[in-house]
N, C-alpha and C. Protein backbone atom coordinates (compact mmCIF):
# COMPACT_ATOMS: atom_id res chain seq x y z
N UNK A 1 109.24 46.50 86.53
CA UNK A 1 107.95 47.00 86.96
C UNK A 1 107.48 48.21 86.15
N UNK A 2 108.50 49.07 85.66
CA UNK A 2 108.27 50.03 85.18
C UNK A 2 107.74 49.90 83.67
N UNK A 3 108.49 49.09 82.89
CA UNK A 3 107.49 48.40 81.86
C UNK A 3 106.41 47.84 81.77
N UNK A 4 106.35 47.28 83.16
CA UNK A 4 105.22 46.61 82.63
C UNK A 4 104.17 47.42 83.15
N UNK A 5 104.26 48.49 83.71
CA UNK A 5 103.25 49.46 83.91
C UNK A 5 103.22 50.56 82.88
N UNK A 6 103.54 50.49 82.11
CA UNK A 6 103.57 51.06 80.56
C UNK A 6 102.94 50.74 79.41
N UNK A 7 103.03 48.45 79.55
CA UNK A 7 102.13 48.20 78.66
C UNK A 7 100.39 47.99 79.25
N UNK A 8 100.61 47.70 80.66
CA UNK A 8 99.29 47.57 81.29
C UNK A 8 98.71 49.24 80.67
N UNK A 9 98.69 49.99 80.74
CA UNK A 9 98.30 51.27 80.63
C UNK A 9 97.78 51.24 79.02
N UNK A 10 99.28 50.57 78.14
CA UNK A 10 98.59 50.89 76.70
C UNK A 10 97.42 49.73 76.33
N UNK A 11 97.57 48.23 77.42
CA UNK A 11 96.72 47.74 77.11
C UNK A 11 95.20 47.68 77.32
N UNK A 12 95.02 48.91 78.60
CA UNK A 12 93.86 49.32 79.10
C UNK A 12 93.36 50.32 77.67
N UNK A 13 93.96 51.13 77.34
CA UNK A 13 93.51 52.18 76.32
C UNK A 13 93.07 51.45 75.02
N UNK A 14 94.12 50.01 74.83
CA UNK A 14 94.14 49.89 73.41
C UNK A 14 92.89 48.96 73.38
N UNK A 15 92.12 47.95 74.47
CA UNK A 15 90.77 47.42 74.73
C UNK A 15 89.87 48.49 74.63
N UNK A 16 89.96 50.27 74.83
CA UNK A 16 88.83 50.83 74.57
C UNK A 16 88.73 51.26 73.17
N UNK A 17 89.83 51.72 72.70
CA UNK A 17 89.72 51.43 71.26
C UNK A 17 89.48 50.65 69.95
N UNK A 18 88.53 50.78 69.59
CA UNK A 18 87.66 49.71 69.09
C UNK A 18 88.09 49.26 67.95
N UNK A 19 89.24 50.13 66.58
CA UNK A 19 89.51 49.93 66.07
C UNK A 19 91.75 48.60 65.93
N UNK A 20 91.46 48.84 67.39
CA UNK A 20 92.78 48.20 67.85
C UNK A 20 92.65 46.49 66.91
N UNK A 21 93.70 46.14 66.30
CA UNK A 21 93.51 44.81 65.55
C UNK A 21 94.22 44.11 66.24
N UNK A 22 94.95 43.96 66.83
CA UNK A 22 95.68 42.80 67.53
C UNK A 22 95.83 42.56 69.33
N UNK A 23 95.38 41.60 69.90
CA UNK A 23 95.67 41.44 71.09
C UNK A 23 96.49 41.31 71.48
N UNK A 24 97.21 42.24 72.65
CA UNK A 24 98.76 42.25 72.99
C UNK A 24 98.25 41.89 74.77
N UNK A 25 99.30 40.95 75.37
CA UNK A 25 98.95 40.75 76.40
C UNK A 25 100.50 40.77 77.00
N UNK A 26 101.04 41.37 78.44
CA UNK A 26 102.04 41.71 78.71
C UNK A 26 102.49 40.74 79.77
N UNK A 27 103.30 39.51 79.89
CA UNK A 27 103.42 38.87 80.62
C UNK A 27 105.17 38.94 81.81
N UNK A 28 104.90 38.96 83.13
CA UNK A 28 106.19 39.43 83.46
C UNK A 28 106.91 37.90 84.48
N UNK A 29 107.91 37.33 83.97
CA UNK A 29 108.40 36.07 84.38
C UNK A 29 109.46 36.48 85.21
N UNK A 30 109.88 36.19 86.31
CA UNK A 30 111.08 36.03 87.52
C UNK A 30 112.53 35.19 86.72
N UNK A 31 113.16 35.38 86.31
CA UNK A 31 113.82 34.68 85.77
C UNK A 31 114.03 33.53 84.58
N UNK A 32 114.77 33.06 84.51
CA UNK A 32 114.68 31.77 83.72
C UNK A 32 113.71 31.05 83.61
N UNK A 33 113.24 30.48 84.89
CA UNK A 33 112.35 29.81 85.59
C UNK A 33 111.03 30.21 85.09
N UNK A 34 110.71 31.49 85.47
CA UNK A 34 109.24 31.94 85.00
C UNK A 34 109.32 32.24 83.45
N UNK A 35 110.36 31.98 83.07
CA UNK A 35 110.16 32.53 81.07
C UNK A 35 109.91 30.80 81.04
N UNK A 36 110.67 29.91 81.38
CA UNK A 36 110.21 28.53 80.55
C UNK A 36 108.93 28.12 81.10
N UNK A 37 108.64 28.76 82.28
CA UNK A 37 106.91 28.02 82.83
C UNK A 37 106.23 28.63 81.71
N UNK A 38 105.99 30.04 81.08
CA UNK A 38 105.32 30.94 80.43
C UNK A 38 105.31 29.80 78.85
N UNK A 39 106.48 29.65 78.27
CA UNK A 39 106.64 28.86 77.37
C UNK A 39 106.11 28.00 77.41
N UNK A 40 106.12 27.29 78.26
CA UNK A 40 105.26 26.07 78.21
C UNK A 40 104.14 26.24 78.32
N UNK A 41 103.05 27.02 78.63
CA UNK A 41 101.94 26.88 78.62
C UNK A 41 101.12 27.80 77.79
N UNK A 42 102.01 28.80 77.26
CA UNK A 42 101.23 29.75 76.05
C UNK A 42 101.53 29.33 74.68
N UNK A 43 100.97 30.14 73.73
CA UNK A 43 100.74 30.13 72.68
C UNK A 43 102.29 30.72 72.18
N UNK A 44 102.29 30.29 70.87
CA UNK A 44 103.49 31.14 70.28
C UNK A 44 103.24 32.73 70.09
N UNK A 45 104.60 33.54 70.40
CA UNK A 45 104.25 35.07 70.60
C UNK A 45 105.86 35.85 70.17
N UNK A 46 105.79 36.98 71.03
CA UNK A 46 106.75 37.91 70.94
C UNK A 46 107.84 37.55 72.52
N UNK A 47 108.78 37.39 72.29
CA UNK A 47 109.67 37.00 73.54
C UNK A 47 110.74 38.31 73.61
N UNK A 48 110.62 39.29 74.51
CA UNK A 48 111.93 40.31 75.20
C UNK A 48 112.68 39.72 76.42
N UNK A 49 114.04 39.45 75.66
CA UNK A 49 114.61 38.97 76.95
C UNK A 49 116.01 40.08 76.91
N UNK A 50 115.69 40.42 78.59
CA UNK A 50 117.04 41.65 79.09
C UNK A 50 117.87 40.51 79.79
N UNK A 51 119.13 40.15 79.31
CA UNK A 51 119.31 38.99 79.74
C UNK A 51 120.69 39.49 80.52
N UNK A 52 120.48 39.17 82.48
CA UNK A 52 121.82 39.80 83.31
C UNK A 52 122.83 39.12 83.05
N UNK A 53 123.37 38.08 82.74
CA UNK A 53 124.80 37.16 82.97
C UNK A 53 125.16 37.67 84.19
N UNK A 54 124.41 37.40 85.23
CA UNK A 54 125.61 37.65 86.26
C UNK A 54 126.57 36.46 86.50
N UNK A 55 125.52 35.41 86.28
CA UNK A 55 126.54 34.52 86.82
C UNK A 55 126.98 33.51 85.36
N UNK A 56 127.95 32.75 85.38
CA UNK A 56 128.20 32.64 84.24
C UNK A 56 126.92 31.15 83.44
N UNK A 57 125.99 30.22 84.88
CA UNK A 57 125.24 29.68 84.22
C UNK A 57 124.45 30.49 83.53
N UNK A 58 123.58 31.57 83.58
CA UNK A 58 123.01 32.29 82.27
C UNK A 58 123.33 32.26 81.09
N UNK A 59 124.34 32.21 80.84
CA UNK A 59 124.52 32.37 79.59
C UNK A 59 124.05 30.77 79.08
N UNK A 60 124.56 29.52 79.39
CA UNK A 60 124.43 28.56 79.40
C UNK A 60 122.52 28.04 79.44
N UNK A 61 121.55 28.61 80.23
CA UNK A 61 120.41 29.09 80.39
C UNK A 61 119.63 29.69 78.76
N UNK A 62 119.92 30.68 78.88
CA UNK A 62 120.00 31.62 77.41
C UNK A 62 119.87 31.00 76.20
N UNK A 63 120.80 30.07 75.66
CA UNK A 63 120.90 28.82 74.92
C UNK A 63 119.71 28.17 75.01
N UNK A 64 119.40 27.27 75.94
CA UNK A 64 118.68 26.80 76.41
C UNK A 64 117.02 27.46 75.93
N UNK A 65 117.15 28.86 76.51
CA UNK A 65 115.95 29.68 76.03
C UNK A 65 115.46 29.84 74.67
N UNK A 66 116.55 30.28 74.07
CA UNK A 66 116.27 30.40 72.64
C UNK A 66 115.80 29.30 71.84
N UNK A 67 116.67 28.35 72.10
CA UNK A 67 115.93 26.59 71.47
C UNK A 67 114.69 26.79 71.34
N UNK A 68 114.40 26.64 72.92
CA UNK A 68 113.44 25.68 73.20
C UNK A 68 112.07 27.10 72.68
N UNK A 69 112.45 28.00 72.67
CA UNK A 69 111.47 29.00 72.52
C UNK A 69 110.87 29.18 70.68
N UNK A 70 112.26 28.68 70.10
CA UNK A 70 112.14 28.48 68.61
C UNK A 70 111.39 27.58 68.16
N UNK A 71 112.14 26.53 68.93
CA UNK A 71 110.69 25.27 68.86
C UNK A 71 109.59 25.13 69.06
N UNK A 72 108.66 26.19 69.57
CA UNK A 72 107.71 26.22 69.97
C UNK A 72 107.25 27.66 69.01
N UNK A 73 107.68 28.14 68.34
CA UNK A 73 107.32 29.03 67.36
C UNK A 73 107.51 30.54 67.87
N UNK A 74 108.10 30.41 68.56
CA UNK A 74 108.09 32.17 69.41
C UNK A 74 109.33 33.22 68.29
N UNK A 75 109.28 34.13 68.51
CA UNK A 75 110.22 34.70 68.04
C UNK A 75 110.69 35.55 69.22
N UNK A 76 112.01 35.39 69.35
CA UNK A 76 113.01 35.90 70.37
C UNK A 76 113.82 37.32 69.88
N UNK A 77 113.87 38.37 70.86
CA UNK A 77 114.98 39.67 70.85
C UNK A 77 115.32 39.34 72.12
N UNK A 78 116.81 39.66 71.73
CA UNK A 78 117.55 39.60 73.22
C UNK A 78 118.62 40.88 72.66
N UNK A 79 118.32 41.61 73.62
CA UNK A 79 119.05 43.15 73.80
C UNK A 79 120.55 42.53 74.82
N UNK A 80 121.48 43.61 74.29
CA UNK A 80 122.84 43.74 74.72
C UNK A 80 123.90 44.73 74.45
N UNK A 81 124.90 44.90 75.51
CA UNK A 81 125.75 46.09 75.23
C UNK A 81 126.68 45.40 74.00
N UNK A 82 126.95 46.05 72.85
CA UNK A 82 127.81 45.11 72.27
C UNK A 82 129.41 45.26 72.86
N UNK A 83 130.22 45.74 73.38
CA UNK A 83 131.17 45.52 74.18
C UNK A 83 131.28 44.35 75.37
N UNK A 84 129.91 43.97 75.26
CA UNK A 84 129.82 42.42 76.22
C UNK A 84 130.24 41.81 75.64
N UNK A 85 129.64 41.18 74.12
CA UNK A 85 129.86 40.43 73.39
C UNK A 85 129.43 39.12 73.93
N UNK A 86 128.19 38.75 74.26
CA UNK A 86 127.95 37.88 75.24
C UNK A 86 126.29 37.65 74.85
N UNK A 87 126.09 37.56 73.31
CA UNK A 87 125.11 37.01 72.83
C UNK A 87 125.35 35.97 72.82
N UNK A 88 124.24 34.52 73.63
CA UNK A 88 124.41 33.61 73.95
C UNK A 88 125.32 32.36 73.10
N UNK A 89 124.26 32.90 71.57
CA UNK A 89 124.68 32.22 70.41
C UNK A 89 124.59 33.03 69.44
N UNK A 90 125.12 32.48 67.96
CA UNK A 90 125.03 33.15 66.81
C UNK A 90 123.41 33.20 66.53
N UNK A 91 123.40 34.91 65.99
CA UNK A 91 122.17 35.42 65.71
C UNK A 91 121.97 36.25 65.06
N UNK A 92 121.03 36.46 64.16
CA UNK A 92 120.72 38.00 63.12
C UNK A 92 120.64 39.08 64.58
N UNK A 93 122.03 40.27 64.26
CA UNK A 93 122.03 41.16 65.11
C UNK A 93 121.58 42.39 64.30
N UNK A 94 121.49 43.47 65.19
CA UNK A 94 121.08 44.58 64.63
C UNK A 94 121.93 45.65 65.63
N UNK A 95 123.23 45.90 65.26
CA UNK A 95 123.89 46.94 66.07
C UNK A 95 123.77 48.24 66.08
N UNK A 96 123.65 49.17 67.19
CA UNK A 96 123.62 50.69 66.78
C UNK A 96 125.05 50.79 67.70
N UNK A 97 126.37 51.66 67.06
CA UNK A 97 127.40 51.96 67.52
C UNK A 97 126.93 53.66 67.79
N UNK A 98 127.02 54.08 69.20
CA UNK A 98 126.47 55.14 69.77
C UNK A 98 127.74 56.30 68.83
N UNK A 99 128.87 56.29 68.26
CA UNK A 99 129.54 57.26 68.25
C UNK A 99 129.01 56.99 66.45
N UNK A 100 128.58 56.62 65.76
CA UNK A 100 127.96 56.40 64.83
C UNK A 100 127.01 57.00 64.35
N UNK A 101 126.14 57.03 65.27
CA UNK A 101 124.86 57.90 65.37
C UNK A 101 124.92 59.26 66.42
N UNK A 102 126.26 59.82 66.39
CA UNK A 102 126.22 60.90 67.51
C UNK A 102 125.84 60.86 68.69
N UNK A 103 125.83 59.62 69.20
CA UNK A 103 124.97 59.33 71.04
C UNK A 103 126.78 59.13 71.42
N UNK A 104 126.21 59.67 72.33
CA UNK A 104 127.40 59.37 74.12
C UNK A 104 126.74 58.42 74.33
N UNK A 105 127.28 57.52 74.55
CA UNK A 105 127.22 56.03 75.25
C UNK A 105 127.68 55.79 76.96
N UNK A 106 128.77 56.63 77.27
CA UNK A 106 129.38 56.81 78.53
C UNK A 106 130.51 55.49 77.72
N UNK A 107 130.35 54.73 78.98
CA UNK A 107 131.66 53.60 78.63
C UNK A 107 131.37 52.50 77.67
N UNK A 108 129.96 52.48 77.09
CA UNK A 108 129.58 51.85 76.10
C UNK A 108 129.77 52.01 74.65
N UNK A 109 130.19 51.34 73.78
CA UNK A 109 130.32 51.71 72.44
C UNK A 109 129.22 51.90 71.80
N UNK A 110 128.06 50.74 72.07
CA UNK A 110 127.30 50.61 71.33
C UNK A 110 125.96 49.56 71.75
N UNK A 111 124.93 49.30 71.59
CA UNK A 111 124.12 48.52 71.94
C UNK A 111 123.65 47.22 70.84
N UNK A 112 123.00 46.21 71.40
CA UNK A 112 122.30 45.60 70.05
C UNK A 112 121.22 44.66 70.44
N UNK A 113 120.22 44.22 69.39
CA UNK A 113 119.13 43.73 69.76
C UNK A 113 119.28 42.21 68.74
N UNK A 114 119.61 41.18 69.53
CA UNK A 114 119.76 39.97 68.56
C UNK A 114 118.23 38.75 68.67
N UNK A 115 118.22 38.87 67.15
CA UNK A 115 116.66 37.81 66.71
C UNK A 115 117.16 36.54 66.43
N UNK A 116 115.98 35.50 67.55
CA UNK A 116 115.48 34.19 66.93
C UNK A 116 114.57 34.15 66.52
N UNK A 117 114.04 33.34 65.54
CA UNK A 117 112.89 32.82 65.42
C UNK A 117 112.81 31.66 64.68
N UNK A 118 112.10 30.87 64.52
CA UNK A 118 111.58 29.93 63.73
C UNK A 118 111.83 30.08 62.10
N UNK A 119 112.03 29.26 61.22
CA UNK A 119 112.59 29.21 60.17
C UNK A 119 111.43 29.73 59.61
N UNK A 120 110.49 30.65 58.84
CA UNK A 120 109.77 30.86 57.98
C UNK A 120 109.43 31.88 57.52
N UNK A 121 108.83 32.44 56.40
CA UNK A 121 108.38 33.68 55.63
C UNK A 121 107.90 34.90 56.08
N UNK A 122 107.45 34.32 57.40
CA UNK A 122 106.70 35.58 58.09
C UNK A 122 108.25 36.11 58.95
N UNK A 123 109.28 35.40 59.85
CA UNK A 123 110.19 35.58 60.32
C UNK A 123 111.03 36.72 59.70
N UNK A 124 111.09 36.07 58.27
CA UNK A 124 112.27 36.60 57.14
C UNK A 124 111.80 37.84 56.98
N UNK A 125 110.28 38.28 56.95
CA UNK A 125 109.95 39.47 56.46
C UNK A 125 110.58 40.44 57.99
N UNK A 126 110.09 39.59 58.65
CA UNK A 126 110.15 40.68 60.11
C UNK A 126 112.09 41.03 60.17
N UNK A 127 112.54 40.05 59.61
CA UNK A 127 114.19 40.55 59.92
C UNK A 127 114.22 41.90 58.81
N UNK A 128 113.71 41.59 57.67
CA UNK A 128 113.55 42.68 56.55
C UNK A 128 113.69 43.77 56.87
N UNK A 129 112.55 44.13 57.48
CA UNK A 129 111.86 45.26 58.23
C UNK A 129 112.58 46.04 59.03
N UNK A 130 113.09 45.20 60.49
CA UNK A 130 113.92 45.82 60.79
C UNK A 130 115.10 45.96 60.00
N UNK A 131 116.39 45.71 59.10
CA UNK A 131 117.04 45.85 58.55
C UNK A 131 117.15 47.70 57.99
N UNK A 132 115.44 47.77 58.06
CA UNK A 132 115.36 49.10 56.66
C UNK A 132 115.20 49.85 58.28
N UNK A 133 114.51 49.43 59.31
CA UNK A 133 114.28 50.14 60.80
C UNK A 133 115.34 50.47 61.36
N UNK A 134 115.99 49.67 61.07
CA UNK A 134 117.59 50.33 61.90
C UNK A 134 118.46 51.65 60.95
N UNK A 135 118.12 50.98 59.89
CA UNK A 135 119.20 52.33 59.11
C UNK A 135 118.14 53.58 59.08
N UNK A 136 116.56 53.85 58.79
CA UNK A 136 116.29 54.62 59.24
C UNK A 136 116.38 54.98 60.70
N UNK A 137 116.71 54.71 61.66
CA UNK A 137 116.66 55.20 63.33
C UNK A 137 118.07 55.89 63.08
N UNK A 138 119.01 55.11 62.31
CA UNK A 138 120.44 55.88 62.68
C UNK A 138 120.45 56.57 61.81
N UNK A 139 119.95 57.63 60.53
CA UNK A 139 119.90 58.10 59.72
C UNK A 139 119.16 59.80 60.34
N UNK A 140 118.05 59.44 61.25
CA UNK A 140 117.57 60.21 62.24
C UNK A 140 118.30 60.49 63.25
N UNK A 141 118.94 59.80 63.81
CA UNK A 141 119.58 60.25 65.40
C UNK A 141 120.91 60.94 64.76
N UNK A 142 121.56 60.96 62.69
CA UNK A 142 122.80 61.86 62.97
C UNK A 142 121.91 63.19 62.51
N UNK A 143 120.78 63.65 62.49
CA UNK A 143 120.44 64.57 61.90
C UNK A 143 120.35 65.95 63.23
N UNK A 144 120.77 66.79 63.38
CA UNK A 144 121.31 68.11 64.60
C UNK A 144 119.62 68.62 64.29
């Protein structure tokens, strides 16, 4: 809730701003269930999935998500502790190890944000990008 009252807010501001170029629309799904209804009936986009495993079908689910979300042209991040180790499937990851970058983690080592997407040029650039985004973020967070 708390996100999504974060982007409702930037998306109220970013409609009065006239020079804003891209339409961002913030959609919030109940589970599994409400991410594949959403899939099915929108357009290809940006997919954040905080994905719980509580139970062990999720993960099994997850799979499932990513496919079918690729196939349909979406590009997928799915965030995780990396001490889970419980990225559904193999994926371009992007790890930050908290004792790496001087963060206390508590009982966590480290976090990570793993990309699907669709096989093509525009994809490849976006993995690029972040690639050079991550080593600048941890390049910043060892600086006192």
């Amino acid at each position: 809730p708390g996100v999504a009252g974060s982007w409702e807010c930037f998306s109220k501001a970013a409609k009065s701003a006239a020079s804003f170029p891209a339409q961002i629309a913030f959609h919030q799904a109940d589970g599994f269930a409400g991410v594949f209804s959403h899939l099915n009936r929108s357009r290809e986009g940006l997919l954040f999935i905080d994905p719980p495993y509580i139970v062990p079908e999720d993960l099994r689910l997850a799979e499932v998500l990513l496919q079918r979300a690729r196939e349909r042209g979406w590009i997928v991040l799915l965030w995780h502790m990396t001490d889970m180790k419980s990225a559904p499937c193999q994926l371009v990851t992007f790890e930050l190890q908290f004792a790496q970058a001087g963060l206390d983690g508590g009982r966590w080592k480290g976090a990570a944000v793993a990309f699907a997407g669709p096989e093509s040029e525009r994809f490849e650039r976006l993995l690029a990008r972040m690639r050079r985004q991550t080593e600048k973020l941890i390049r910043m967070l060892k600086l006192d």
